[in-house]
Protein backbone atom coordinates (compact mmCIF):
# COMPACT_ATOMS: atom_id res chain seq x y z
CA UNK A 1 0.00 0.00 0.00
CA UNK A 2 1.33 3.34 -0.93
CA UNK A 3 2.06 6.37 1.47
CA UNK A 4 -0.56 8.10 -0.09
CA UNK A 5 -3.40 5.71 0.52
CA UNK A 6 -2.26 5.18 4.41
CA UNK A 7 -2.69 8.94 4.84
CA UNK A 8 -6.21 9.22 3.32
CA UNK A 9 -7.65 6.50 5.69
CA UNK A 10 -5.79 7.93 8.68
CA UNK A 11 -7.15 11.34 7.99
CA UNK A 12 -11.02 9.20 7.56
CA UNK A 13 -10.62 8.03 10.35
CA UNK A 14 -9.89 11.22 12.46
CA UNK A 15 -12.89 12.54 10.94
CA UNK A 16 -15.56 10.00 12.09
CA UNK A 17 -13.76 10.60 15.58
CA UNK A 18 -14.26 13.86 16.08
CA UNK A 19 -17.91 13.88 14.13
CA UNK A 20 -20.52 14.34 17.06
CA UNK A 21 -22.04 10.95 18.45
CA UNK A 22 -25.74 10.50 19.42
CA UNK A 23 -26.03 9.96 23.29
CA UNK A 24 -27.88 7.17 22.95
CA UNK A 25 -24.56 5.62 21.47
CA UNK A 26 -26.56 4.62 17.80
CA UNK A 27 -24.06 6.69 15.93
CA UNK A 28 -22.95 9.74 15.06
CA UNK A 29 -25.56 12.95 14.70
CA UNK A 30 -26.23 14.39 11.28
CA UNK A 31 -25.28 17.53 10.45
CA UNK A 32 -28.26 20.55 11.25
CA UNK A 33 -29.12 23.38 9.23
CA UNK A 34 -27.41 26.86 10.37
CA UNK A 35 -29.95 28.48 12.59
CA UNK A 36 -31.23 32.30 11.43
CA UNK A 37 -30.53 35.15 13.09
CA UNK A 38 -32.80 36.69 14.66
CA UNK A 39 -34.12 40.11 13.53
CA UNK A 40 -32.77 42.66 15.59
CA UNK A 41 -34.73 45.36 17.85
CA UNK A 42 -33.35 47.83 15.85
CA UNK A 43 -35.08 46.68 12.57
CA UNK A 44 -38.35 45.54 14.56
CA UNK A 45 -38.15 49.40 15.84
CA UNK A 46 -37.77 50.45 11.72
CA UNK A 47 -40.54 47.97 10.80
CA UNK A 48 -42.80 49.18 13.45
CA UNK A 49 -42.42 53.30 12.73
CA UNK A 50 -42.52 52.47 8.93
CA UNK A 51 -45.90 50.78 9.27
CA UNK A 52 -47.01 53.73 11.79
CA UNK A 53 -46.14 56.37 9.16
CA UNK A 54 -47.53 54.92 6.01
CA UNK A 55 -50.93 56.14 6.12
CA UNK A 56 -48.98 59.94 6.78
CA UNK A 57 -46.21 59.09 3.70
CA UNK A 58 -49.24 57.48 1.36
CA UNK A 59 -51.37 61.23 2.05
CA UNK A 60 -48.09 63.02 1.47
CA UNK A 61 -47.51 61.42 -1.95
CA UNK A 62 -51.33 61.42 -2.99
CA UNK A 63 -51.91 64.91 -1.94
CA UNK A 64 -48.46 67.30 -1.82
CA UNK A 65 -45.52 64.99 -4.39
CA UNK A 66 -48.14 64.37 -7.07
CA UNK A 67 -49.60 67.70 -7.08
CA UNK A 68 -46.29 69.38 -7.22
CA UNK A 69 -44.59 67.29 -9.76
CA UNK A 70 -47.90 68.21 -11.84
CA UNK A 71 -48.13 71.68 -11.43
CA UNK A 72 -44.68 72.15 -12.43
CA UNK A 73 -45.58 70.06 -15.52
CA UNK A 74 -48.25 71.72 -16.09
CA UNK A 75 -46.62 75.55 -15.88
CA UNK A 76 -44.78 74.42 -19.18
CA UNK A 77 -47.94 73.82 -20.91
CA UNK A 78 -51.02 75.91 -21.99
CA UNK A 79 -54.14 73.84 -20.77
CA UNK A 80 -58.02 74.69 -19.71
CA UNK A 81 -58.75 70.78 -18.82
CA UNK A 82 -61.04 71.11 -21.96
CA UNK A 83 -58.43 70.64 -24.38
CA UNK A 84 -54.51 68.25 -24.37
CA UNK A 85 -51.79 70.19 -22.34
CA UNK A 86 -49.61 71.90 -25.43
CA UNK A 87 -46.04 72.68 -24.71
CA UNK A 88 -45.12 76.24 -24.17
CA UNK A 89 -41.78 76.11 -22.75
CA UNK A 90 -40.56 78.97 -20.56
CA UNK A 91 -43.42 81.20 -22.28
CA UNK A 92 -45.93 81.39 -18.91
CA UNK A 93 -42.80 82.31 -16.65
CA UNK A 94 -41.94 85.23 -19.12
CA UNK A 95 -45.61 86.48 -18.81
CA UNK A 96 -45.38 86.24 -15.20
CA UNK A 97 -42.40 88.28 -14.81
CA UNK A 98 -42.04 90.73 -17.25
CA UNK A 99 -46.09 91.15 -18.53
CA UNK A 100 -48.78 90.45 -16.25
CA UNK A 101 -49.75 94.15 -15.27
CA UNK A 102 -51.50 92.62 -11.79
CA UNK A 103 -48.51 90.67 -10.27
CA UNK A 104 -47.33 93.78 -9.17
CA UNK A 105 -49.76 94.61 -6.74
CA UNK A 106 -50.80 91.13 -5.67
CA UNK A 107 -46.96 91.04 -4.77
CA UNK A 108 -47.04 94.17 -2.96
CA UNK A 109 -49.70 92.90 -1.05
CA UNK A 110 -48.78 90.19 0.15
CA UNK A 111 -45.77 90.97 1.24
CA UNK A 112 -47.44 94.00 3.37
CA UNK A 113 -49.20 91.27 4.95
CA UNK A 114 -46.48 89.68 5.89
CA UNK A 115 -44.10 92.14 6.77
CA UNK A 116 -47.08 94.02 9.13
CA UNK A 117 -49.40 91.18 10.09
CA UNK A 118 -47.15 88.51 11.00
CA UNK A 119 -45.51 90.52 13.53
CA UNK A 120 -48.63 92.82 15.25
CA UNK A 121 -50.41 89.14 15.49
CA UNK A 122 -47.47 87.80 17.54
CA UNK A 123 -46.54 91.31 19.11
CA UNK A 124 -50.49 91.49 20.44
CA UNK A 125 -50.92 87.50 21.44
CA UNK A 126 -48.00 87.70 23.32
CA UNK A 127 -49.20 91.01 25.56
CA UNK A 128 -52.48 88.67 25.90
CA UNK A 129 -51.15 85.46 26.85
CA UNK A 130 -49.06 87.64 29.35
CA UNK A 131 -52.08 89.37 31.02
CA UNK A 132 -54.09 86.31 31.22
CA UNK A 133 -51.16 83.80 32.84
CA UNK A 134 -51.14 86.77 35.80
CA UNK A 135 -54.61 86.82 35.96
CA UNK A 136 -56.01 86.46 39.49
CA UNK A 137 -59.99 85.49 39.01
CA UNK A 138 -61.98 83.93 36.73
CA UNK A 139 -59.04 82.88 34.35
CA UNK A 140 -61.02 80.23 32.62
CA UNK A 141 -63.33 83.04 32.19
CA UNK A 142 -61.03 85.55 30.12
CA UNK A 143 -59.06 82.86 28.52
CA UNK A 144 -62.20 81.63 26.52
CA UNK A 145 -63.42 84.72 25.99
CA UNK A 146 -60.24 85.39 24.33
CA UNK A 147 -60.08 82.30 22.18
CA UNK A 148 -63.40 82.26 21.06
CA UNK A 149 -63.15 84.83 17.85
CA UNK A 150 -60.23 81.74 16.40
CA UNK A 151 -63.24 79.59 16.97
CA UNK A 152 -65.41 82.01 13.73
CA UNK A 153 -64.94 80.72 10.38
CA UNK A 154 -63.02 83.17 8.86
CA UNK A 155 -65.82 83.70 5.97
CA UNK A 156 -67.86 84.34 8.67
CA UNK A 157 -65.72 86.79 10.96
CA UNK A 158 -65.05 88.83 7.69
CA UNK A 159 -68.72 88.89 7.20
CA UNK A 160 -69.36 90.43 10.01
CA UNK A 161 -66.14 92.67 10.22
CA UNK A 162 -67.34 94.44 6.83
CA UNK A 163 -70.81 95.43 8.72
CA UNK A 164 -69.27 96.48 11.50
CA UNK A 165 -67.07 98.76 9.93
CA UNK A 166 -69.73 99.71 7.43
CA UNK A 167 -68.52 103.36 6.84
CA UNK A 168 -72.57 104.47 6.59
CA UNK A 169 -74.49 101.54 8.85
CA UNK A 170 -71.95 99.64 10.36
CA UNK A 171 -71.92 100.44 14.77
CA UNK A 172 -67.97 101.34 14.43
CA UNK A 173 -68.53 104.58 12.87
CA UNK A 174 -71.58 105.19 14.42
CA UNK A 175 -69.94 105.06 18.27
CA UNK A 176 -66.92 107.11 16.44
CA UNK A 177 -69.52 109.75 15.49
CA UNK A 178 -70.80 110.01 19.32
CA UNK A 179 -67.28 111.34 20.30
CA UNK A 180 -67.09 113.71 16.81
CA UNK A 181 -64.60 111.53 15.30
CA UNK A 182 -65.78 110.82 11.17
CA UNK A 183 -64.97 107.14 10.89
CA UNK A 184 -62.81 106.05 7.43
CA UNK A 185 -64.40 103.85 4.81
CA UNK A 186 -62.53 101.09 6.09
CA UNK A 187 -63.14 98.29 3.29
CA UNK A 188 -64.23 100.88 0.84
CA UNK A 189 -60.91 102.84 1.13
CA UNK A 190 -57.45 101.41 -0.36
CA UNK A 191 -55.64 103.37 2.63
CA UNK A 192 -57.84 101.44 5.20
CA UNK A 193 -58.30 97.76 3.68
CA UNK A 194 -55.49 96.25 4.87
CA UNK A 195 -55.52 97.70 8.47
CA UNK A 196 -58.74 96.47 8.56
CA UNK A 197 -57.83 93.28 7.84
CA UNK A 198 -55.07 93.35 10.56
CA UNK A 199 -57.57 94.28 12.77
CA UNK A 200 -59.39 90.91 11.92
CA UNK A 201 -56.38 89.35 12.25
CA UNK A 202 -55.95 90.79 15.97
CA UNK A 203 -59.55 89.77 16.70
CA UNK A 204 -58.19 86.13 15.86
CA UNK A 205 -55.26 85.82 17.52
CA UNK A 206 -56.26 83.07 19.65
CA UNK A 207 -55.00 80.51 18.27
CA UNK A 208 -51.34 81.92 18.73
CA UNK A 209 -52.59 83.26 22.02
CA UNK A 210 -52.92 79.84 23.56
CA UNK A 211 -50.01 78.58 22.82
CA UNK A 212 -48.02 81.92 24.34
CA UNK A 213 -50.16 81.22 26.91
CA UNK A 214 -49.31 77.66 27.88
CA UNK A 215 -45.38 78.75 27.34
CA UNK A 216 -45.57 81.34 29.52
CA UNK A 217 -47.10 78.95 32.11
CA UNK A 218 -44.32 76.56 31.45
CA UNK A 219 -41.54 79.17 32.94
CA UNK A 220 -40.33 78.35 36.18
CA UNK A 221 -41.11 80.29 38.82
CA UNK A 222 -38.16 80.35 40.65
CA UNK A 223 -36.03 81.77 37.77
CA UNK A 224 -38.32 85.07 38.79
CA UNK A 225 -38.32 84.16 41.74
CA UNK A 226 -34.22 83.93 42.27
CA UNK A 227 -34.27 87.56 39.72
CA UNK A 228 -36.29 89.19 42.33
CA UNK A 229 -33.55 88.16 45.08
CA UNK A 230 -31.07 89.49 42.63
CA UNK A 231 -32.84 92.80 42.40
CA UNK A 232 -34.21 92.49 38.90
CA UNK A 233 -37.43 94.76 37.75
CA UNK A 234 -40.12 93.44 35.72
CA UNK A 235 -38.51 94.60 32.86
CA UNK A 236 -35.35 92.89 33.15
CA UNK A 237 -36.98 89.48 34.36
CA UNK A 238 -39.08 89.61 30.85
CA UNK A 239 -35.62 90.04 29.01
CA UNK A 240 -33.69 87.82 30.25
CA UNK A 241 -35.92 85.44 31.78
CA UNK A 242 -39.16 85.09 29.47
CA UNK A 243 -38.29 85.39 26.08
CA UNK A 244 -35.47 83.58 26.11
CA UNK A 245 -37.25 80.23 27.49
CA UNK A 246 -40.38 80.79 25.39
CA UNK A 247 -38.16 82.34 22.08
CA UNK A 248 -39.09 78.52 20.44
CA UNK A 249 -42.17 78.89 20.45
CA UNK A 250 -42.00 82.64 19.34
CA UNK A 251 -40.20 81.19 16.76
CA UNK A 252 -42.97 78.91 15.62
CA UNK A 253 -45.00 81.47 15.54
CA UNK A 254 -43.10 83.26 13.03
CA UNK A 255 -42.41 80.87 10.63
CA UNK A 256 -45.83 79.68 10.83
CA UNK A 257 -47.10 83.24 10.55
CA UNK A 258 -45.06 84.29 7.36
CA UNK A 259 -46.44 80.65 5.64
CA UNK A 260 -49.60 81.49 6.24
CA UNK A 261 -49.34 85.31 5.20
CA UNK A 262 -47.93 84.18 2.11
CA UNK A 263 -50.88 82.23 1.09
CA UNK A 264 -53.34 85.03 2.75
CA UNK A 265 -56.48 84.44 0.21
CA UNK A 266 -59.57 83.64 2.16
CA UNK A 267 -59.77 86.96 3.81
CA UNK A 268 -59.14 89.45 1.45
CA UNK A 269 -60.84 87.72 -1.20
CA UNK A 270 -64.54 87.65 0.74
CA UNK A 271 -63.54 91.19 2.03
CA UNK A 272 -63.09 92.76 -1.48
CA UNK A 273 -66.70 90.78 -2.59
CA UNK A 274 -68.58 91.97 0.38
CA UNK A 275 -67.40 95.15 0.16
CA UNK A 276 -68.06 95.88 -3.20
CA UNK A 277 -72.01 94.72 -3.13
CA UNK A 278 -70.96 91.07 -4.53
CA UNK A 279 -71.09 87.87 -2.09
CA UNK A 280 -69.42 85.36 -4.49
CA UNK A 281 -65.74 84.65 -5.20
CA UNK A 282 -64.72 82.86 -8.31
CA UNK A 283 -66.43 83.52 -11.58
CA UNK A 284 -67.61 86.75 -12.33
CA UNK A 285 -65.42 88.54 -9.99
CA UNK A 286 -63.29 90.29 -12.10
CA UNK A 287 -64.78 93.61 -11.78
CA UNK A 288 -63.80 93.64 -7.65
CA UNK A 289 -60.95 91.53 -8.06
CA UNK A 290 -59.42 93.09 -4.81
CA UNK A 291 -61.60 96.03 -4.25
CA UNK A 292 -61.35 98.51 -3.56
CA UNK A 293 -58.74 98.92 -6.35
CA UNK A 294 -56.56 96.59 -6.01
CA UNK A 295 -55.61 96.82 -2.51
CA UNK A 296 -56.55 93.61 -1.05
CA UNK A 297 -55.01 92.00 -4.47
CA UNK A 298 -52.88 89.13 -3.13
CA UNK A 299 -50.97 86.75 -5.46
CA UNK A 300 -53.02 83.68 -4.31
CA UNK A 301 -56.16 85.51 -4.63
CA UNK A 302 -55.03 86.02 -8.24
CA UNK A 303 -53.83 82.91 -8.83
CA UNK A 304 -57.64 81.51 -7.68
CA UNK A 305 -58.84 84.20 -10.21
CA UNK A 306 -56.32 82.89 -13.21
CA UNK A 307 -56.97 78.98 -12.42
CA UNK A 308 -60.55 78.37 -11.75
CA UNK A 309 -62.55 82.18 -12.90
CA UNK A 310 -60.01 82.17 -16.66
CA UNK A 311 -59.72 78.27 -16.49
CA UNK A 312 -55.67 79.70 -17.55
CA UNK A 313 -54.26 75.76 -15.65
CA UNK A 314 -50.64 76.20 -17.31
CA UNK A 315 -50.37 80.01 -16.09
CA UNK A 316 -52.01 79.38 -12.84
CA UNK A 317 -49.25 76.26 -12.27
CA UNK A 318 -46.78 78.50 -13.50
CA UNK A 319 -47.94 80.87 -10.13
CA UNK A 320 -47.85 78.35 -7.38
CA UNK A 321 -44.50 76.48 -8.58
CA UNK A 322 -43.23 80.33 -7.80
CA UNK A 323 -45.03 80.78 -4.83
CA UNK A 324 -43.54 77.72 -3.64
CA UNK A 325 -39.80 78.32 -4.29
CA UNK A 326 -40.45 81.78 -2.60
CA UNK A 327 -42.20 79.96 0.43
CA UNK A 328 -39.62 77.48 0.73
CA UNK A 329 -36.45 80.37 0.10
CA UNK A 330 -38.30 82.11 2.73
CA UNK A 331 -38.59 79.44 5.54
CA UNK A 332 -34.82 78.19 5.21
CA UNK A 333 -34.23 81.83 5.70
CA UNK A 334 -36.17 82.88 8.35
CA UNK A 335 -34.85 79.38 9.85
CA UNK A 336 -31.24 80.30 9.41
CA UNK A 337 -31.85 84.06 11.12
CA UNK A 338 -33.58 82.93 14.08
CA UNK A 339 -31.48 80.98 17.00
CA UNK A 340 -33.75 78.68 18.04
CA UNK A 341 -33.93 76.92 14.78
CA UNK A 342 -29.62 76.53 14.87
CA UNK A 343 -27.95 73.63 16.68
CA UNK A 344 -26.45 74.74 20.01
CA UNK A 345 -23.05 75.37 20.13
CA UNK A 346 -20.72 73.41 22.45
């Protein structure tokens, strides 16, 4: 027998050896299958909040990624739904820049909105919230008395805002008159629209209101309590003490605010038809399109009027795909300026 075959058997038989034996003693144990590993917590955790947030992604793909990737298909086309989209290139872009004669002062307006709104609607909930977390008695009282007008559908509340300041009927002038003060048009006036409409605006404030409210609450009282002991005045405990603990939520408000003032439409749009003797928005609206003038113009307001009153889909996707690179240029910004939004630094 060669070399060769004496090592093969010696190495067979030092494999039998050290193959696992049954117990029992009937013989060695087959081989098992590897065992799978088991799914870790961490993917369990991923399965779990994936399932949780699928009805949320499914809406935001249904209702926001569709309806932006079609709108900015659409601005490149000139379609009424009656007819096949045909390609117009940059052509409804050029027309909104450089020829519509009414962007100008739907652009104006808005941005008065937001520039004066915004800020007298935070500026005036904050002086609320900060009266009503001292108050003494019947705080459940005031508080819903104060929230209440947020409560009003704004159709309705701007309903009733153009009677009351009714420059001939309306109660507002009427009280003015009794101290011999002759009220402004109000609605009717382009000087006086727009404060009007911030006055609306301060009427319903609540909803920003409560939640300076419940901040303010949410200070500790012995930060004022140690700034007293320190000789701080009221002044200096609001400085340093409030606004920096509730300057998140401030914050919020702000960014929320400008979002909102950027798409201002429902307001000014039933202020301009009530005012000018006509109750319906939409079609047939062109002669008060933001009465009086164009002072309560804003650029969704025309947007409403080129999409659904002209049936003009390509030009009126051409309008919100800008509206929404300016909202989106404008929230990174105002994200980036204010501190509360930035990382802490270590």
């Amino acid at each position: 027998m060669s070399i060769t075959t004496k090592t093969t058997g010696r190495e067979a038989r030092l494999a039998r050896a050290a193959r696992p034996t049954d117990p029992t003693g009937s013989g060695p144990v087959p081989p098992t299958a590897p065992r799978r590993r088991p799914r870790s917590a961490e993917s369990r955790r991923r399965l779990v909040a994936l399932t949780m947030l699928a009805p949320a992604l499914a809406g935001l793909v249904v209702f926001f990624v569709y309806p932006l990737i079609a709108s900015i298909f659409y601005s490149f086309t000139r379609y009424n739904q009656l007819q096949e989209p045909e390609f117009v290139g940059l052509l409804n872009y050029k027309f909104l820049f450089t020829q519509d004669p009414q962007i100008g002062p739907a652009v104006v307006n808005t941005l008065w909105f937001v520039v004066i709104l915004v800020p007298v609607r935070i500026v005036c909930g904050l002086l609320v919230a900060g009266l009503l977390s001292r108050a003494k008695t019947a705080t459940g009282f005031w508080r819903t008395l104060f929230y209440l007008p947020a409560l009003v559908p704004p159709v309705a509340s701007v309903v009733a805002f153009v009677f009351l300041f009714n420059p001939g009927t309306g109660p507002v002038n009427q009280i003015l008159r009794v101290f011999g003060i002759d009220g402004p048009l109000w609605f009717n006036d382009p000087a006086w629209s727009k404060p009007s409409l911030v006055i609306l605006g301060v009427w319903v404030m609540g909803d920003i209101m409560i939640i300076f409210l419940a901040s303010l609450l949410d200070v500790p009282r012995d930060l004022y309590e140690a700034a007293s002991l320190d000789g701080a005045n009221g002044v200096q405990q609001i400085r340093h003490i409030t606004l920096p603990t509730i300057a998140p939520v401030i914050g919020f408000a702000a960014v929320t605010g400008v979002i909102a003032a950027l798409q201002y439409f429902t307001e000014a749009a039933v202020a301009s038809g009530v005012a000018s003797g006509k109750a319906t928005i939409g079609g047939g609206t062109a002669a008060q399109l933001g009465y009086p003038g164009t002072s309560l113009l804003t650029y969704t307001e025309l947007l409403y009027q080129h999409g659904f009153a002209n049936f003009q889909f390509g030009y009126a996707s051409a309008m919100a795909v800008v509206l929404f690179v300016i909202t989106a240029v404008v929230l990174v910004f105002t994200m980036r300026r204010i501190s509360v939004f930035r990382p802490e630094e270590s």
